[in-house]
Protein backbone atom coordinates (compact mmCIF):
# COMPACT_ATOMS: atom_id res chain seq x y z
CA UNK A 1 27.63 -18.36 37.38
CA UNK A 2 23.90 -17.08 36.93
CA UNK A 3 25.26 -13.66 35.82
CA UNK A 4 27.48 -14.97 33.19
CA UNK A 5 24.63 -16.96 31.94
CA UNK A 6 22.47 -13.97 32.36
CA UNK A 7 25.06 -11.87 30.03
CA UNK A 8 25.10 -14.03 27.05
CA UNK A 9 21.24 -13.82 26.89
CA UNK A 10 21.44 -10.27 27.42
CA UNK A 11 22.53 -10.63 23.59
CA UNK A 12 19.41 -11.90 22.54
CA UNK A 13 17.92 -7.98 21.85
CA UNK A 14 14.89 -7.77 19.88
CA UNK A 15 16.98 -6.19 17.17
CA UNK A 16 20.48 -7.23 15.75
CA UNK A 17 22.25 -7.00 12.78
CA UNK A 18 24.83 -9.56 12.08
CA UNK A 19 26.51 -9.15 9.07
CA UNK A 20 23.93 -7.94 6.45
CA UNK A 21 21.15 -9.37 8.15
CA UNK A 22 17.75 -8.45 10.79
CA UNK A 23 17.61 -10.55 12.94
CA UNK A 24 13.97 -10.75 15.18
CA UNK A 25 13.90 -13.00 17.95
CA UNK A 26 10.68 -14.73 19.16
CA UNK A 27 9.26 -17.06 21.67
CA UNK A 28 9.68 -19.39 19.03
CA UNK A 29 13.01 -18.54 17.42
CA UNK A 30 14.86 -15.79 15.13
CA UNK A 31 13.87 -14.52 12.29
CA UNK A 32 16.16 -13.86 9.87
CA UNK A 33 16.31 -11.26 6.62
CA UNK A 34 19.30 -10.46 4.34
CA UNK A 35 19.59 -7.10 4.00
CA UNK A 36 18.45 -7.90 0.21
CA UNK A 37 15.05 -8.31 1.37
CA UNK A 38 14.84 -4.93 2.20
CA UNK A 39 16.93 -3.78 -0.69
CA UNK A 40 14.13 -5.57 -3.12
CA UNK A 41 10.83 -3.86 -1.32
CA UNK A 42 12.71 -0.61 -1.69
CA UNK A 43 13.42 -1.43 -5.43
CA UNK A 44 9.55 -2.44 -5.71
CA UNK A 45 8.79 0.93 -4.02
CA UNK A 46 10.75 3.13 -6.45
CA UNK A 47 10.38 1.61 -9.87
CA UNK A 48 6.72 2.15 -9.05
CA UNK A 49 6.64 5.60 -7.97
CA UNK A 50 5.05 7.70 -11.23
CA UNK A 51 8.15 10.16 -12.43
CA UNK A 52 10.98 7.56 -11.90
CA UNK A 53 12.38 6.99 -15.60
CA UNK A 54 15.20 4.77 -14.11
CA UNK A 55 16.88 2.89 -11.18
CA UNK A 56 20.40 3.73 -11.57
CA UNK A 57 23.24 0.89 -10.43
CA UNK A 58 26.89 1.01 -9.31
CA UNK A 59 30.02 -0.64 -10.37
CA UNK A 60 28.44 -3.66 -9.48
CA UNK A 61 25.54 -3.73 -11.03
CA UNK A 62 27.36 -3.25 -13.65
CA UNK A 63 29.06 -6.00 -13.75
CA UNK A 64 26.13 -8.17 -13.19
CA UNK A 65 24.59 -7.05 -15.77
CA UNK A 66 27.40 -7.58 -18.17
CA UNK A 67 27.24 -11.47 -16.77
CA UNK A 68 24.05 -11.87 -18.75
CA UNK A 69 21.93 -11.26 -15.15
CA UNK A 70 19.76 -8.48 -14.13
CA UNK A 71 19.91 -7.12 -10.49
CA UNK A 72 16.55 -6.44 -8.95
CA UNK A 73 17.77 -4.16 -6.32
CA UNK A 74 19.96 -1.97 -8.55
CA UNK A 75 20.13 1.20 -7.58
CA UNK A 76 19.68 0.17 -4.15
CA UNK A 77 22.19 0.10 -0.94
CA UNK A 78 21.07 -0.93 2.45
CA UNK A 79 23.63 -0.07 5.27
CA UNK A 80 22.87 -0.83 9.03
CA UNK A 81 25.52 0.42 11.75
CA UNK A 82 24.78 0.21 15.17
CA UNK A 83 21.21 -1.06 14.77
CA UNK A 84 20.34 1.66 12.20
CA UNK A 85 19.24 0.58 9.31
CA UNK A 86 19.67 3.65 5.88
CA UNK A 87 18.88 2.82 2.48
CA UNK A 88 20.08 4.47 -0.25
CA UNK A 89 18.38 4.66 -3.91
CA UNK A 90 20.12 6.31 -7.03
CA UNK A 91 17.13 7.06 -9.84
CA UNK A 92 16.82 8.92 -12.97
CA UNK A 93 13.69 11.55 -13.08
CA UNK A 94 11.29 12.00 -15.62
CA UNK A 95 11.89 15.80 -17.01
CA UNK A 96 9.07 18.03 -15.27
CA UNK A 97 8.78 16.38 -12.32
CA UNK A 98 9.13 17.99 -9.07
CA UNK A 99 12.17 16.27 -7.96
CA UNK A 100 11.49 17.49 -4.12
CA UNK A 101 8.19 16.16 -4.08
CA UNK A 102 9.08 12.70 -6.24
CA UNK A 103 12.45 12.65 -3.45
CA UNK A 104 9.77 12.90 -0.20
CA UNK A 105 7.34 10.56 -1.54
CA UNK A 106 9.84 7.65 -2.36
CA UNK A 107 10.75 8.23 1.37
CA UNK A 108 7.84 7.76 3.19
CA UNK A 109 6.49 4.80 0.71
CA UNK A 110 9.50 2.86 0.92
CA UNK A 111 10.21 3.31 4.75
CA UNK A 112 6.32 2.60 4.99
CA UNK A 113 6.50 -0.84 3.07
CA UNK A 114 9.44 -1.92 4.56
CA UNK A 115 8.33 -1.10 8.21
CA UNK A 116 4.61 -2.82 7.17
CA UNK A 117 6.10 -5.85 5.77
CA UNK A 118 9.54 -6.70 7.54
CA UNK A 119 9.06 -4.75 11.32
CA UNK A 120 12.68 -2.62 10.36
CA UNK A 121 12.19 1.18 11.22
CA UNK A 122 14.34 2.51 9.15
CA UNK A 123 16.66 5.42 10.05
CA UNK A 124 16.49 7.15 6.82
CA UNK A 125 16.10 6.73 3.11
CA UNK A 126 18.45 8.71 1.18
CA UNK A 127 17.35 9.94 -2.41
CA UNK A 128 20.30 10.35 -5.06
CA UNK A 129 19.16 11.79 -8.15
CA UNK A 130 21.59 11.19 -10.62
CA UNK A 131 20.11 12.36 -14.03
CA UNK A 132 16.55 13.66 -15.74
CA UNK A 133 15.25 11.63 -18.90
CA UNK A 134 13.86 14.10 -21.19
CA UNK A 135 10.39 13.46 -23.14
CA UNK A 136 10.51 12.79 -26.92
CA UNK A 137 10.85 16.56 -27.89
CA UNK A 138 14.12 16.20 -26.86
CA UNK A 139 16.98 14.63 -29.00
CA UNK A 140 18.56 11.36 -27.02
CA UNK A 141 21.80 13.15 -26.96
CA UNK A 142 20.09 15.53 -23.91
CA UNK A 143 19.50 12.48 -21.82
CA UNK A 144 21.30 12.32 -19.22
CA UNK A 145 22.63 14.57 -16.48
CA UNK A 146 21.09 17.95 -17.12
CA UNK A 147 23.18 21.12 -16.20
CA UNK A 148 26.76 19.67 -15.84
CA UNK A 149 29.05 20.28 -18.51
């Protein structure tokens, strides 16, 4: 009977995701954190990183939007499989910016913060750049994605 017993605490890992969610377990109890608590330091992260003109949202972002609401983690996915935890950010660059170097630093800021503040390592931080905003010399009809016609 012990080893039964012993196998449904073997569930209580450090680490778990259930549905959407880190879980931490102390002492004292679990901790629990919605996956949008991760999606809203990365969003913190890369709306301040200098040569991000935009945060760019999916379908439903979209829609919340068009419900009178603003997202604050548009442009942000968190997925975690297995125990690994990959967020995903779509952006619009500034023209002239190095988009390899903007790309690395929104990496190691927002797995930094999110590690410092939450405990999550995450597994990777995927960059999407979707589109370059050009400066004012530019007419607002070249906004946008730059080289696909």
């Amino acid at each position: 009977m012990s080893g039964e017993h012993g196998n449904t605490q073997g569930k209580k890992d450090k680490k778990q995701e259930i549905s959407g969610e880190q879980v931490r377990t102390t002492k004292y109890g679990d901790i629990r954190m919605d996956d949008d608590v991760i999606a809203s330091i990365v969003a913190l992260v890369v709306s301040g990183t200098p040569g991000v003109a935009a945060m760019v949202g999916g379908m439903t972002d979209g829609i919340t939007e068009m419900l009178g609401k603003k997202s604050a983690t548009k442009g942000v996915k968190v997925e975690t499989t297995d125990g690994a935890t990959r967020v995903g950010v779509a952006i619009t660059v500034d023209y002239g910016i190095p988009i390899p170097d903007l790309a690395y630093t929104i990496q190691q800021e927002a797995a930094e913060q999110v590690k410092n503040m939450t405990g999550v390592l995450l597994h990777g931080v995927d960059v999407h750049v979707q589109g370059v905003r050009f400066n004012d010399n530019h007419s607002d009809t070249d906004e946008g994605k730059a080289g696909k016609e």
